[in-house]
PDB file of N, CA and C in Angstrom:
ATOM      1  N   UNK A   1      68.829 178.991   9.387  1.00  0.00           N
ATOM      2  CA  UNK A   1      68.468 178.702  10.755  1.00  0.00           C
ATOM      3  C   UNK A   1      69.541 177.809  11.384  1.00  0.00           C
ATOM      4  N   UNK A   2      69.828 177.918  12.508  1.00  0.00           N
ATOM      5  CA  UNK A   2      70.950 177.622  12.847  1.00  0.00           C
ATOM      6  C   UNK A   2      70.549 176.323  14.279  1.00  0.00           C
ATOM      7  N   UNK A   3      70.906 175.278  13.938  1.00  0.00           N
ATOM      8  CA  UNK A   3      70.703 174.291  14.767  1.00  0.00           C
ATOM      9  C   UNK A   3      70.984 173.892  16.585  1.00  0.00           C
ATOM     10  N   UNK A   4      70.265 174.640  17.419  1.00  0.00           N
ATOM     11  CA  UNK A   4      70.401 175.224  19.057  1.00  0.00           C
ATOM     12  C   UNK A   4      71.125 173.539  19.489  1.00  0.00           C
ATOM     13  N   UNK A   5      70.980 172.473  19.074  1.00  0.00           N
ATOM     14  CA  UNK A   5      71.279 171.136  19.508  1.00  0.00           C
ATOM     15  C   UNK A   5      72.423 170.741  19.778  1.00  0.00           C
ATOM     16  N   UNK A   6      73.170 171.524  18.548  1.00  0.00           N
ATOM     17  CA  UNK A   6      74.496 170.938  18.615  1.00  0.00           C
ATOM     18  C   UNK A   6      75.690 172.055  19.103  1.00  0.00           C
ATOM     19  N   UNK A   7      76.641 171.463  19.319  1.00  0.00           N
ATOM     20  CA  UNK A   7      77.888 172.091  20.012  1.00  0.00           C
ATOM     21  C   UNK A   7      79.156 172.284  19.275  1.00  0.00           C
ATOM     22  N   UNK A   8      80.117 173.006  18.971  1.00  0.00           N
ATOM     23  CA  UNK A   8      81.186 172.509  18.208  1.00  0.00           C
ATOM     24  C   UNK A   8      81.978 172.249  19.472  1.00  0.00           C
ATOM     25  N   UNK A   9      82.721 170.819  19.227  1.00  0.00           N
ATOM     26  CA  UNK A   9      83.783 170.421  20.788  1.00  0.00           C
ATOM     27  C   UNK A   9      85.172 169.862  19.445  1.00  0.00           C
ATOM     28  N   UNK A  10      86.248 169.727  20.095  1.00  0.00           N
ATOM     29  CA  UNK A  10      87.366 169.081  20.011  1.00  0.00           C
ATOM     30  C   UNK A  10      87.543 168.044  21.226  1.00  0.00           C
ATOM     31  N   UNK A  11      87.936 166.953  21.053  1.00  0.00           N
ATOM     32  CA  UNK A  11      87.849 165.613  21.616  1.00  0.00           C
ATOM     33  C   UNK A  11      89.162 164.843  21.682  1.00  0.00           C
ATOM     34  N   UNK A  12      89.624 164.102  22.540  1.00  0.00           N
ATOM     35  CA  UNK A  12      90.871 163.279  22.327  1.00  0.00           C
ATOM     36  C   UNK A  12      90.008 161.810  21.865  1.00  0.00           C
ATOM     37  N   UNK A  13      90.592 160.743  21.213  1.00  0.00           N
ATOM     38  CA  UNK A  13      90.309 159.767  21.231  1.00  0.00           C
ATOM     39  C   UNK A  13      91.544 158.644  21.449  1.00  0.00           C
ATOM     40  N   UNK A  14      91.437 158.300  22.703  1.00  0.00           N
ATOM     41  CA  UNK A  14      92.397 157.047  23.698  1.00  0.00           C
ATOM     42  C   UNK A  14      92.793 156.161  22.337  1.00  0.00           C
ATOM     43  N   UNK A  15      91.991 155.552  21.491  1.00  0.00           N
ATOM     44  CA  UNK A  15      92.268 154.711  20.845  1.00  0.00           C
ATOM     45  C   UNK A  15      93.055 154.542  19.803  1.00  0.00           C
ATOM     46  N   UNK A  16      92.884 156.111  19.330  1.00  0.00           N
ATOM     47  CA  UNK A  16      93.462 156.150  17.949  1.00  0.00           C
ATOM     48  C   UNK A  16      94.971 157.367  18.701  1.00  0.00           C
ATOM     49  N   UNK A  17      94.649 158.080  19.198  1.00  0.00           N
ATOM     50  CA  UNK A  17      95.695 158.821  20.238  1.00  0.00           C
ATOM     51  C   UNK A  17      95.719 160.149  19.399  1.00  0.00           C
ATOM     52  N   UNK A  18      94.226 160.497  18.700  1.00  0.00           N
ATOM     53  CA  UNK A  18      94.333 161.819  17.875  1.00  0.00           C
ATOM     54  C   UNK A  18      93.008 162.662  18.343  1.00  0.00           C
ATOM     55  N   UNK A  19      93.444 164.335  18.483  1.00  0.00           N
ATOM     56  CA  UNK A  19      92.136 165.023  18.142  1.00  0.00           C
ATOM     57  C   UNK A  19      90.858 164.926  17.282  1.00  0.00           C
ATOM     58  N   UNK A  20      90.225 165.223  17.493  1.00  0.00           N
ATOM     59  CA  UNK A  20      88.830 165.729  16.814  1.00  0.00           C
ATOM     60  C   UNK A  20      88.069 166.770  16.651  1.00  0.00           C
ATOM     61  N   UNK A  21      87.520 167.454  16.012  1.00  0.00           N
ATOM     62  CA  UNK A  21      86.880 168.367  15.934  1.00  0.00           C
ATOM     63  C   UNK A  21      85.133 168.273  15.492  1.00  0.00           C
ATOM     64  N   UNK A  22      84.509 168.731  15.597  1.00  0.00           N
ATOM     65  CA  UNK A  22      83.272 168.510  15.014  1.00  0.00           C
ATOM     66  C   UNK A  22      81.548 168.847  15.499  1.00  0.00           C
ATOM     67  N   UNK A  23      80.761 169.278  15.415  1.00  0.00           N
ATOM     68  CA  UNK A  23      79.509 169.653  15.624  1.00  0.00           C
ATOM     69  C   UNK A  23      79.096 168.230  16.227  1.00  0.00           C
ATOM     70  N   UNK A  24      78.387 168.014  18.215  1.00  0.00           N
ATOM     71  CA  UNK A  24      78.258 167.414  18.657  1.00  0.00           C
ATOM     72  C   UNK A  24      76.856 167.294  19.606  1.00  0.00           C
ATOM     73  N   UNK A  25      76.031 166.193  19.104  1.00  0.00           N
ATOM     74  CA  UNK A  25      74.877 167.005  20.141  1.00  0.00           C
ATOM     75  C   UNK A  25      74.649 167.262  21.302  1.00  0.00           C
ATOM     76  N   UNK A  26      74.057 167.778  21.464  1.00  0.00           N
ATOM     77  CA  UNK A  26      74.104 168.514  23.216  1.00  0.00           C
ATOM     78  C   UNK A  26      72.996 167.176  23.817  1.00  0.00           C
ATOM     79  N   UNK A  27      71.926 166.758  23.541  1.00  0.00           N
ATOM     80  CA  UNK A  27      70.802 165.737  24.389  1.00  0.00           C
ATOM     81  C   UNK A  27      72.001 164.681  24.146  1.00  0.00           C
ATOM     82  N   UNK A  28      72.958 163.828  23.331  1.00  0.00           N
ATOM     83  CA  UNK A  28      73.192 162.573  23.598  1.00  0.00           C
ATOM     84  C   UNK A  28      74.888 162.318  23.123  1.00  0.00           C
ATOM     85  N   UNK A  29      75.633 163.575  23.317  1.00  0.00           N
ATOM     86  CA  UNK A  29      77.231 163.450  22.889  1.00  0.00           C
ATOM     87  C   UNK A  29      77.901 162.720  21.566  1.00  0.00           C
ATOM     88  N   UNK A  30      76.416 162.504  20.610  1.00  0.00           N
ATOM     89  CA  UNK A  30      77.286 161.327  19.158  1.00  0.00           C
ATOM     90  C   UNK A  30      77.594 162.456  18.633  1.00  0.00           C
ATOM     91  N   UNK A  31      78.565 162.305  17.865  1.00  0.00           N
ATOM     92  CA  UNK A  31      79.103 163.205  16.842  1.00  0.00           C
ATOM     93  C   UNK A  31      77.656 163.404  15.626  1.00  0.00           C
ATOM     94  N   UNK A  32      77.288 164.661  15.319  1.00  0.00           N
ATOM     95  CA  UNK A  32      77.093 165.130  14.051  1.00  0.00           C
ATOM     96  C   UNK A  32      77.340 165.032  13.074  1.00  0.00           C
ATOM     97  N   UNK A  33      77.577 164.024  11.576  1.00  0.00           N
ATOM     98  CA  UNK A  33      78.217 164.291  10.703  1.00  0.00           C
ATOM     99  C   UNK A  33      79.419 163.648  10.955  1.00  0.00           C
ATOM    100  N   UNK A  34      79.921 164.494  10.259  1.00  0.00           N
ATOM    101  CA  UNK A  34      82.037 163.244  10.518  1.00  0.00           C
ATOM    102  C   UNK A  34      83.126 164.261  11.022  1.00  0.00           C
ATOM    103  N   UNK A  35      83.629 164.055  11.774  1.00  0.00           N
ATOM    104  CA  UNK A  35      84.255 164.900  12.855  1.00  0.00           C
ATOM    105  C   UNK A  35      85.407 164.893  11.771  1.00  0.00           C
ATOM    106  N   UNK A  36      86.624 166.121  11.902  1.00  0.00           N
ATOM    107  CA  UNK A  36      87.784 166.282  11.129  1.00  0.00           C
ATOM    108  C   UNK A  36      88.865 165.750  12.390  1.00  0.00           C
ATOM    109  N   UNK A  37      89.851 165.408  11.798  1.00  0.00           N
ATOM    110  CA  UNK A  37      91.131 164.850  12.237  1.00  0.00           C
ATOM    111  C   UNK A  37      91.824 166.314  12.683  1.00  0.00           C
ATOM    112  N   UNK A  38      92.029 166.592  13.706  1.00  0.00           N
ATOM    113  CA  UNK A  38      92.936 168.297  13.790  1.00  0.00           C
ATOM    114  C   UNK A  38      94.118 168.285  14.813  1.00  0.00           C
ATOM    115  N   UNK A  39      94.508 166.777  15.024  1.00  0.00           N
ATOM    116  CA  UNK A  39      95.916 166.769  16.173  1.00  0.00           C
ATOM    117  C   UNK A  39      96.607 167.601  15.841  1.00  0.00           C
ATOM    118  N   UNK A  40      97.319 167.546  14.748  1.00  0.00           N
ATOM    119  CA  UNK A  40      98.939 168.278  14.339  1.00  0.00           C
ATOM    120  C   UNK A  40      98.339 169.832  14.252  1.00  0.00           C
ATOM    121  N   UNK A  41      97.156 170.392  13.509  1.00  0.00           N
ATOM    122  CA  UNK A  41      97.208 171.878  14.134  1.00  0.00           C
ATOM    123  C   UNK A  41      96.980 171.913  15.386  1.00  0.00           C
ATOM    124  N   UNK A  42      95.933 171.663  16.365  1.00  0.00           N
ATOM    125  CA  UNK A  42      95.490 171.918  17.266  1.00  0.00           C
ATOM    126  C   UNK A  42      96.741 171.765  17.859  1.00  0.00           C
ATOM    127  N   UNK A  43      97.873 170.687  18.396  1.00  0.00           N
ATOM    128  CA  UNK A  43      99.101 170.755  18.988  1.00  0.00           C
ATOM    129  C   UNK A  43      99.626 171.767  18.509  1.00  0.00           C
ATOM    130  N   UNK A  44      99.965 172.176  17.548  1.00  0.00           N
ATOM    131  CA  UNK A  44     100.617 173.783  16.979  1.00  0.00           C
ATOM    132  C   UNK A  44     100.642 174.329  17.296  1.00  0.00           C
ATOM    133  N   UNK A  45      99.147 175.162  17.226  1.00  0.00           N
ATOM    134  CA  UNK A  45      98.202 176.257  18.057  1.00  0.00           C
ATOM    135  C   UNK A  45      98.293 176.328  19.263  1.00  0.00           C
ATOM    136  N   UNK A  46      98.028 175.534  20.217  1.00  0.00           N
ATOM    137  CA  UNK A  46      98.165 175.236  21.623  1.00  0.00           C
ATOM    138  C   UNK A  46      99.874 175.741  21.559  1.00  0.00           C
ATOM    139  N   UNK A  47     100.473 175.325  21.383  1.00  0.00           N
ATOM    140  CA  UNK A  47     101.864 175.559  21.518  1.00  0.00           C
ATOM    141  C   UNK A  47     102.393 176.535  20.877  1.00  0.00           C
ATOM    142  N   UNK A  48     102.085 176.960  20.268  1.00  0.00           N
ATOM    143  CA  UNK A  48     102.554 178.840  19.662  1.00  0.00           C
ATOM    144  C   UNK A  48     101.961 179.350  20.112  1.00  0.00           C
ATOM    145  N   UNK A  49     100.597 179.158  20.999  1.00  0.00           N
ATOM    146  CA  UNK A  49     100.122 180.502  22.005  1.00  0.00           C
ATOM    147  C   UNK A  49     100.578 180.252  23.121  1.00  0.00           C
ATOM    148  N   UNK A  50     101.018 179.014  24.203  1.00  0.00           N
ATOM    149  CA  UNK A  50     101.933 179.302  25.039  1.00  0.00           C
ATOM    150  C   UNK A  50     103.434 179.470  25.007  1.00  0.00           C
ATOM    151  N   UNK A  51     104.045 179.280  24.097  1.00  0.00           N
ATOM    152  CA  UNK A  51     105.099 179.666  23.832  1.00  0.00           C
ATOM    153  C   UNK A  51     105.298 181.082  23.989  1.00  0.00           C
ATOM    154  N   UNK A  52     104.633 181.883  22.683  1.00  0.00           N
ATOM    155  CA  UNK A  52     104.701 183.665  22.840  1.00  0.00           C
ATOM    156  C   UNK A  52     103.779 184.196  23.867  1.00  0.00           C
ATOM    157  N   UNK A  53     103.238 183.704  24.828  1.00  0.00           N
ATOM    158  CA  UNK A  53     102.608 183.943  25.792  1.00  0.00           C
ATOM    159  C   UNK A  53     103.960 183.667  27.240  1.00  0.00           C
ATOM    160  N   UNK A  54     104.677 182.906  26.902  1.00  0.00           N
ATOM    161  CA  UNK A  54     105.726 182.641  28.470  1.00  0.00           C
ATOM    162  C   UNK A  54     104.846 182.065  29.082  1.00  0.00           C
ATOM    163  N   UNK A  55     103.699 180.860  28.858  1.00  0.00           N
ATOM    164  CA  UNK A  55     102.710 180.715  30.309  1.00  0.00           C
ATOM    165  C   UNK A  55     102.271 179.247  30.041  1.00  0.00           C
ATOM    166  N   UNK A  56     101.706 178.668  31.021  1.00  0.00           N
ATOM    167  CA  UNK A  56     101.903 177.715  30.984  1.00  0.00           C
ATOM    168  C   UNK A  56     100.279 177.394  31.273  1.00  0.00           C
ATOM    169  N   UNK A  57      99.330 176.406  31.225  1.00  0.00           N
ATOM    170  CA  UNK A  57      98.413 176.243  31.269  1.00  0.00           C
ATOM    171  C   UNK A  57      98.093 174.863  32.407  1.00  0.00           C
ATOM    172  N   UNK A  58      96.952 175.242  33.107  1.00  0.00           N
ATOM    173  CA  UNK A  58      96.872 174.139  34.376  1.00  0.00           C
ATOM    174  C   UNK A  58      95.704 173.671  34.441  1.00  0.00           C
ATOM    175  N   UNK A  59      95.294 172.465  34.750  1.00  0.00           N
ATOM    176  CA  UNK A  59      94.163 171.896  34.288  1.00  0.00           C
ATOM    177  C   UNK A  59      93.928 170.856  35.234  1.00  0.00           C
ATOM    178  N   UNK A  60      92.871 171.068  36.737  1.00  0.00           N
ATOM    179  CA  UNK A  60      92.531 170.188  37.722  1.00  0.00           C
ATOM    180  C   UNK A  60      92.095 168.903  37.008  1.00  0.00           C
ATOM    181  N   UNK A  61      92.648 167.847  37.993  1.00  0.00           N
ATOM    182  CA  UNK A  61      92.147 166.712  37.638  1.00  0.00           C
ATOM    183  C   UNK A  61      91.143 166.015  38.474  1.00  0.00           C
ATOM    184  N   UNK A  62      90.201 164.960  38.200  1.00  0.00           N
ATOM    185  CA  UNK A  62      89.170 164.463  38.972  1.00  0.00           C
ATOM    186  C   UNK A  62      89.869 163.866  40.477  1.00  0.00           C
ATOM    187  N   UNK A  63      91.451 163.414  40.676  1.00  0.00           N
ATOM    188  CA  UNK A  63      91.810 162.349  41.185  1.00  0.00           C
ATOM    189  C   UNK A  63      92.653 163.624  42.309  1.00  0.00           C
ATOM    190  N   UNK A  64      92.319 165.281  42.004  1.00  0.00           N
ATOM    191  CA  UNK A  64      92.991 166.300  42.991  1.00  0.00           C
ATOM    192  C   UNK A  64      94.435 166.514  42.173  1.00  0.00           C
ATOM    193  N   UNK A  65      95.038 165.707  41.349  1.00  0.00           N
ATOM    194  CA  UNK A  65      96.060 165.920  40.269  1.00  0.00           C
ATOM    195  C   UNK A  65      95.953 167.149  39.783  1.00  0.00           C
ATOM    196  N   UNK A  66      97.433 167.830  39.168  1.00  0.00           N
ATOM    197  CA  UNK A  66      96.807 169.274  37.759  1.00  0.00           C
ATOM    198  C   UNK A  66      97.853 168.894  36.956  1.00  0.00           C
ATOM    199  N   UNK A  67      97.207 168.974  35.695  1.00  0.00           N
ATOM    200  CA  UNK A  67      97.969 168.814  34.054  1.00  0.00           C
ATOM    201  C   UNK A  67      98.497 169.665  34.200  1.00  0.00           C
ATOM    202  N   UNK A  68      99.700 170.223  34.147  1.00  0.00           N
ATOM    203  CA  UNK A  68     100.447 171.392  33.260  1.00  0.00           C
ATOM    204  C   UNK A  68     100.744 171.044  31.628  1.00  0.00           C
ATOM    205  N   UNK A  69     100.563 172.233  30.960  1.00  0.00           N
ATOM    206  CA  UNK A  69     100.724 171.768  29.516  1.00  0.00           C
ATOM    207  C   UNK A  69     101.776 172.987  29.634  1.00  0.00           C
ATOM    208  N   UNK A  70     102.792 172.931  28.658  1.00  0.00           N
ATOM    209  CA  UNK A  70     103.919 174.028  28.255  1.00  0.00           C
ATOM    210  C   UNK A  70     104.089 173.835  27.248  1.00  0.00           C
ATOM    211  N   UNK A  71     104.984 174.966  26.410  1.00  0.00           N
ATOM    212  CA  UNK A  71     105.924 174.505  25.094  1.00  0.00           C
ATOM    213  C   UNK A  71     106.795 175.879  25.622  1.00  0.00           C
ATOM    214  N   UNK A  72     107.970 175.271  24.887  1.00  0.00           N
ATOM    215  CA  UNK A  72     109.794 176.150  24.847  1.00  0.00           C
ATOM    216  C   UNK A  72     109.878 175.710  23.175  1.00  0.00           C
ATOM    217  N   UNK A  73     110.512 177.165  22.898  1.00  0.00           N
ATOM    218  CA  UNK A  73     111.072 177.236  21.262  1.00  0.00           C
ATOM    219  C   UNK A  73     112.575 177.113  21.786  1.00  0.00           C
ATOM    220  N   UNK A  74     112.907 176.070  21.018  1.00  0.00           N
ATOM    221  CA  UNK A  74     114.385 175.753  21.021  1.00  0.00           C
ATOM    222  C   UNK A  74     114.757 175.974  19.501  1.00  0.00           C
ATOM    223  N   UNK A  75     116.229 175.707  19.387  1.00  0.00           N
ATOM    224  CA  UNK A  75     116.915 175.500  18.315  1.00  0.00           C
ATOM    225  C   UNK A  75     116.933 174.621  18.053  1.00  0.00           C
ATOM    226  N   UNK A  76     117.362 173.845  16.634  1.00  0.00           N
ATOM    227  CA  UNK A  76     116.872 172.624  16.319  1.00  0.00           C
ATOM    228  C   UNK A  76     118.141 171.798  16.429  1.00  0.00           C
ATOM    229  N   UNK A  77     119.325 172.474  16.843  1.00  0.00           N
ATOM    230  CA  UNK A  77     120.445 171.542  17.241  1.00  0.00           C
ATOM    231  C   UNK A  77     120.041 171.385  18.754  1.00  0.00           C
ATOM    232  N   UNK A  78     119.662 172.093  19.696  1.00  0.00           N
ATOM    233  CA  UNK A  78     119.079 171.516  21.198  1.00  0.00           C
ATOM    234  C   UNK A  78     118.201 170.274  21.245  1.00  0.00           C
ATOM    235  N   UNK A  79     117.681 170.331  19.862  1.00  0.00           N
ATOM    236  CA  UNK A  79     116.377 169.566  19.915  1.00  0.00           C
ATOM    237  C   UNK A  79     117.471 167.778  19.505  1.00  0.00           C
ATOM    238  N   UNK A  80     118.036 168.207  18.315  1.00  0.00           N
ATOM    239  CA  UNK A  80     119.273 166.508  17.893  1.00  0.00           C
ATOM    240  C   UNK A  80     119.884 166.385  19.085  1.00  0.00           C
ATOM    241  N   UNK A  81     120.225 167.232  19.865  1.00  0.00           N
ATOM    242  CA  UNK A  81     121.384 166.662  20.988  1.00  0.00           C
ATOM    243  C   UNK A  81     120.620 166.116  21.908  1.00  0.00           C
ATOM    244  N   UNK A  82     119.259 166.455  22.532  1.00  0.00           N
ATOM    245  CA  UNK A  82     118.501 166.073  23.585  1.00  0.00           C
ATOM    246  C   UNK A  82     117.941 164.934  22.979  1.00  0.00           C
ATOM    247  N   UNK A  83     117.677 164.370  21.964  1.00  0.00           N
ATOM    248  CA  UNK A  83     117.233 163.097  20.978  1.00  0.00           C
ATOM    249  C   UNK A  83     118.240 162.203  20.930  1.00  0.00           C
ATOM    250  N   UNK A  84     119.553 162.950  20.856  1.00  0.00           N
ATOM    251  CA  UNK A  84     120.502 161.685  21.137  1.00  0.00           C
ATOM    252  C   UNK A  84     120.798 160.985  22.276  1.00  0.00           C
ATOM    253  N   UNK A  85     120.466 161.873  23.217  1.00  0.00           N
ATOM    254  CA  UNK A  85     121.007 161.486  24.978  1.00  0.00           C
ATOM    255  C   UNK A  85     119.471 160.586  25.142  1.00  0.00           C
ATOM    256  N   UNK A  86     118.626 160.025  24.861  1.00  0.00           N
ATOM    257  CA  UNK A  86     117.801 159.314  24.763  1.00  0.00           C
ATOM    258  C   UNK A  86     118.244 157.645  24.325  1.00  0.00           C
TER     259      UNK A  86
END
């Protein structure tokens, strides 16, 4: 039987500056259980589907702002030279 309460969400947390994943209840938002740590895939994922997609993703903000999120596959000498000019 399968529990109608809860939600599976992914979450940022400000504090620690990492994803989350985890079964969440729907009446009062505490986490279920112990949420998994999933920054470094979830950034991956997100970014190898807009990458081989060419597209870019847009995301209204409360304040009339929009997020754009992107990723570009470079070479990894583009990547040392743009690290050095820093």
């Amino acid at each position: 039987m399968q529990n109608t309460n809860l939600e599976y969400r992914v979450g940022y947390t400000p504090l620690s500056g990492r994803l989350y994943a985890g079964y969440v209840r729907k009446d009062n938002g505490k986490w279920e259980g112990s949420p998994h740590e999933v920054t470094d895939w979830a950034m991956f994922a997100v970014g190898q589907k807009l990458a081989r997609e060419e597209t870019d993703m847009l995301f209204p903000l409360p304040d009339g702002r929009v997020m754009r999120v992107s990723a570009v596959i470079t070479d990894a000498e583009t990547m040392e030279d743009a690290n050095a000019q820093r």
